[in-house]
N, C-alpha and C. Protein backbone atom coordinates (compact mmCIF):
# COMPACT_ATOMS: atom_id res chain seq x y z
N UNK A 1 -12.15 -147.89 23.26
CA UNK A 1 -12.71 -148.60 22.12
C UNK A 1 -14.22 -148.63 22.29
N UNK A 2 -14.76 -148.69 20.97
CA UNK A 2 -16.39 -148.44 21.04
C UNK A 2 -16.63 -149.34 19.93
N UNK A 3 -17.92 -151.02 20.28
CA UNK A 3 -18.25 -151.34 19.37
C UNK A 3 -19.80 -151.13 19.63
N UNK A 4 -20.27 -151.29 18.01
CA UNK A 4 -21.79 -150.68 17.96
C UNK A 4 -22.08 -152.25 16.71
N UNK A 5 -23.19 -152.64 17.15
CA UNK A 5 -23.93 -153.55 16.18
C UNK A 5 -25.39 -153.00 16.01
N UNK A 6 -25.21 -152.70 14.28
CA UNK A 6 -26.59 -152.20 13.83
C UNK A 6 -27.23 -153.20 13.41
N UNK A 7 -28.22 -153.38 12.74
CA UNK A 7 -28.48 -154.12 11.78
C UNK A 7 -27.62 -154.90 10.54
N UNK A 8 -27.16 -154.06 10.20
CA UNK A 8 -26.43 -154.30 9.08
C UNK A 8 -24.91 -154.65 8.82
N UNK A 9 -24.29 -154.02 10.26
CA UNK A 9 -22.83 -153.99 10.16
C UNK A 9 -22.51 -153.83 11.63
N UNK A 10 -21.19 -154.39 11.94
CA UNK A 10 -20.76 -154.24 13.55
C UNK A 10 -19.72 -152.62 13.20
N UNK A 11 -19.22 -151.73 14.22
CA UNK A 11 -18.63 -150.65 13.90
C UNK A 11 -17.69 -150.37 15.09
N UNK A 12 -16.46 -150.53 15.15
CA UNK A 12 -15.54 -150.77 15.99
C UNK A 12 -14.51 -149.32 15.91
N UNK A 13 -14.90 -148.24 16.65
CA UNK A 13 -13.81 -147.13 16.79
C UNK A 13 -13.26 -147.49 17.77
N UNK A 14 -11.37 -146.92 17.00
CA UNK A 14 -10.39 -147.07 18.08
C UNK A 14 -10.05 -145.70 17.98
N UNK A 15 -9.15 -145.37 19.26
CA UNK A 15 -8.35 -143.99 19.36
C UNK A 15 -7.56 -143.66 18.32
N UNK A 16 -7.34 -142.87 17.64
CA UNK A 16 -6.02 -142.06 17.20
C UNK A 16 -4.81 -142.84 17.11
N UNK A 17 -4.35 -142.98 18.19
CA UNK A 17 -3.05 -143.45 18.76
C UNK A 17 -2.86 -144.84 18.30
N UNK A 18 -3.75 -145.91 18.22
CA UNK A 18 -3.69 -147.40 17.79
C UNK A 18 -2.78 -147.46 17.06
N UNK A 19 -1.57 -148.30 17.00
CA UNK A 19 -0.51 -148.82 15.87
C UNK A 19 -1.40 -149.29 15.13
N UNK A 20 -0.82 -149.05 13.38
CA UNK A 20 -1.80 -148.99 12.19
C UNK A 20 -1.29 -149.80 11.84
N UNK A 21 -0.05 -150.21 11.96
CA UNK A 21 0.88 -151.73 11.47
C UNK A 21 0.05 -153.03 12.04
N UNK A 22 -0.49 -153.01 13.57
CA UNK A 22 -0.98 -154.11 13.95
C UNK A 22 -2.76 -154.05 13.41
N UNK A 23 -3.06 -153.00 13.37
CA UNK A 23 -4.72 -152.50 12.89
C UNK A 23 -4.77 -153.15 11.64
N UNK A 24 -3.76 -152.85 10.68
CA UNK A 24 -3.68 -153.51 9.52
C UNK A 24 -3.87 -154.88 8.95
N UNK A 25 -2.99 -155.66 10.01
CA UNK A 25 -3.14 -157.46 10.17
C UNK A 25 -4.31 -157.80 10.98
N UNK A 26 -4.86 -156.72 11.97
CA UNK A 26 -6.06 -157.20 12.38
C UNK A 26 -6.90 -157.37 11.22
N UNK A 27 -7.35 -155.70 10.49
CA UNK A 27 -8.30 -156.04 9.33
C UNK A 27 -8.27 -157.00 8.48
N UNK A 28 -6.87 -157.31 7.81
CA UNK A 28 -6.43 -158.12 6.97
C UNK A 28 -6.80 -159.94 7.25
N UNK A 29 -7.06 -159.93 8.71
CA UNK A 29 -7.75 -160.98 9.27
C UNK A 29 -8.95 -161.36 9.07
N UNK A 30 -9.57 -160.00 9.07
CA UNK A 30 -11.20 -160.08 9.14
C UNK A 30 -11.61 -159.79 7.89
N UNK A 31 -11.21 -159.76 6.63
CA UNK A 31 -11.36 -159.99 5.70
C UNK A 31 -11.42 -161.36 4.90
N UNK A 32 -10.16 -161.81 5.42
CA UNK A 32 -10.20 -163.50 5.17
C UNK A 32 -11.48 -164.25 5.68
N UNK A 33 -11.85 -163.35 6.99
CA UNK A 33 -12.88 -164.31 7.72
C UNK A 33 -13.75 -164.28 7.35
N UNK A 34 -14.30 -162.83 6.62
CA UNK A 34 -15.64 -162.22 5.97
C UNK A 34 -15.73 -163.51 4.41
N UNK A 35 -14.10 -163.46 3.63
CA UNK A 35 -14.46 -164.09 2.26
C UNK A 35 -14.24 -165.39 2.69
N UNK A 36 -13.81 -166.21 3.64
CA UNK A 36 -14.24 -167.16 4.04
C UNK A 36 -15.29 -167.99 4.66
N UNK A 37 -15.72 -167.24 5.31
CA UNK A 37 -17.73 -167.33 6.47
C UNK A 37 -17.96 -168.48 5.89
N UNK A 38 -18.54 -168.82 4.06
CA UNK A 38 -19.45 -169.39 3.80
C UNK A 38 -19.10 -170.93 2.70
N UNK A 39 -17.80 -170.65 2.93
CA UNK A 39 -16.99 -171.43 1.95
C UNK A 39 -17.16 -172.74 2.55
N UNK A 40 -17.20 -174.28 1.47
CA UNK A 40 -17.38 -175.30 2.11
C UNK A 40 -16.29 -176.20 1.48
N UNK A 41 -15.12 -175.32 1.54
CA UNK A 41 -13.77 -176.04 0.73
C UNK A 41 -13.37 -176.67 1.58
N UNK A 42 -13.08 -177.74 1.76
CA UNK A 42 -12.30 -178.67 3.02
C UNK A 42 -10.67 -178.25 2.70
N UNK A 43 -10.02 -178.81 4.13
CA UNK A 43 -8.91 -178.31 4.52
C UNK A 43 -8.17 -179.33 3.32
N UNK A 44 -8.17 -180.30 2.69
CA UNK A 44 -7.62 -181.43 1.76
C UNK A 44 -7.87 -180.42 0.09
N UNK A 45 -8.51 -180.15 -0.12
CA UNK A 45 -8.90 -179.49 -1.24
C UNK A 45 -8.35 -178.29 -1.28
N UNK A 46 -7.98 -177.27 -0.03
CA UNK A 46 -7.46 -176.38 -0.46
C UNK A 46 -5.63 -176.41 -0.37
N UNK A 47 -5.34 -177.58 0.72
CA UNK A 47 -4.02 -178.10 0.21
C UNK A 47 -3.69 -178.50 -1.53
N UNK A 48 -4.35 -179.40 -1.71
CA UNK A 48 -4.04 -179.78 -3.11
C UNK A 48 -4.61 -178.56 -4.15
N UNK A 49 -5.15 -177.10 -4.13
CA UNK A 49 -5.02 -176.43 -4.67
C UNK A 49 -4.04 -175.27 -4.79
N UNK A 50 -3.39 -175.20 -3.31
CA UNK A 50 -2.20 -174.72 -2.96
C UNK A 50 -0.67 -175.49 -3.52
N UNK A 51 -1.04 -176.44 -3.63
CA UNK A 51 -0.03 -177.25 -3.92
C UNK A 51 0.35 -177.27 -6.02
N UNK A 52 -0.97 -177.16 -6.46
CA UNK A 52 -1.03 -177.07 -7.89
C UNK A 52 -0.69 -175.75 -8.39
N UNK A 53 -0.94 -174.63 -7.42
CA UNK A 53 -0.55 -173.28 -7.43
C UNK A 53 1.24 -173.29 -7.78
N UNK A 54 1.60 -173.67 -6.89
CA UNK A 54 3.49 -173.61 -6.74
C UNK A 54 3.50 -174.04 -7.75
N UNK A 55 3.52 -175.50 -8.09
CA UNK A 55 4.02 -176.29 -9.06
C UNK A 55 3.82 -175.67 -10.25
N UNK A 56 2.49 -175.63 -10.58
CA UNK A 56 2.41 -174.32 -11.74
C UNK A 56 3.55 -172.96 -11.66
N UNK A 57 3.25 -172.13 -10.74
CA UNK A 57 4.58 -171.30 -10.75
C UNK A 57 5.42 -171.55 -10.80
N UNK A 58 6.10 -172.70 -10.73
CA UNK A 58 7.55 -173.03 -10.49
C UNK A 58 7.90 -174.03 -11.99
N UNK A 59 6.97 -174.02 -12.22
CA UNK A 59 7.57 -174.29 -13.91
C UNK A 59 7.24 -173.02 -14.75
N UNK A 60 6.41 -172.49 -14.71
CA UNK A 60 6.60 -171.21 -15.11
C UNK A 60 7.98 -170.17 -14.80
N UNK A 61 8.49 -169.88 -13.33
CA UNK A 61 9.68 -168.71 -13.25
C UNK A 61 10.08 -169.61 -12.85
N UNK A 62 10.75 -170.91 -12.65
CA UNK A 62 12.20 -171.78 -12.26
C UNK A 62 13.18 -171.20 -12.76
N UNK A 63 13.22 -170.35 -14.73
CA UNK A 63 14.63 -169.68 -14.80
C UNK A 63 14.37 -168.56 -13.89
N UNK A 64 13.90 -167.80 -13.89
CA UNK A 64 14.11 -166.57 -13.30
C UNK A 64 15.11 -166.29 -12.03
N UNK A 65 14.77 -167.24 -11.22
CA UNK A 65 15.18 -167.72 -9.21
C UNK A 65 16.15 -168.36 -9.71
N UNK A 66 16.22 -169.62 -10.41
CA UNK A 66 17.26 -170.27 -10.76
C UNK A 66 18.09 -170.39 -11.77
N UNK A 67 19.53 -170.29 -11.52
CA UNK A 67 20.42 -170.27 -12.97
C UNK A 67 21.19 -171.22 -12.79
């Protein structure tokens, strides 16, 4: 493994061989972390927006799942 920090960007080559299944959830990590960095949503606020999320969906497709 080779990391390089430029100016602008960090640059992390792996071998060939790396499982792309786990490479995948790594990136998929560091994306959250990138669109998260600067956010000043508290952990209460994004519960109760998670929470308004479902409820909304679930009166929306309740027939669908449920008969």
């Amino acid at each position: 493994m080779y990391i390089e920090r430029t100016k602008d960007e960090v640059i992390i080559r792996l071998p060939a061989y790396v499982n792309t299944d786990g490479l995948q959830r790594f990136i998929d990590y560091l994306c959250y972390k990138e669109a998260t960095a600067k956010s000043q949503a508290t952990q209460d606020a994004v519960d109760q927006l998670a929470k308004e999320v479902k409820k909304d969906f679930w009166a929306k497709n309740r027939s669908k799942y449920i008969k």
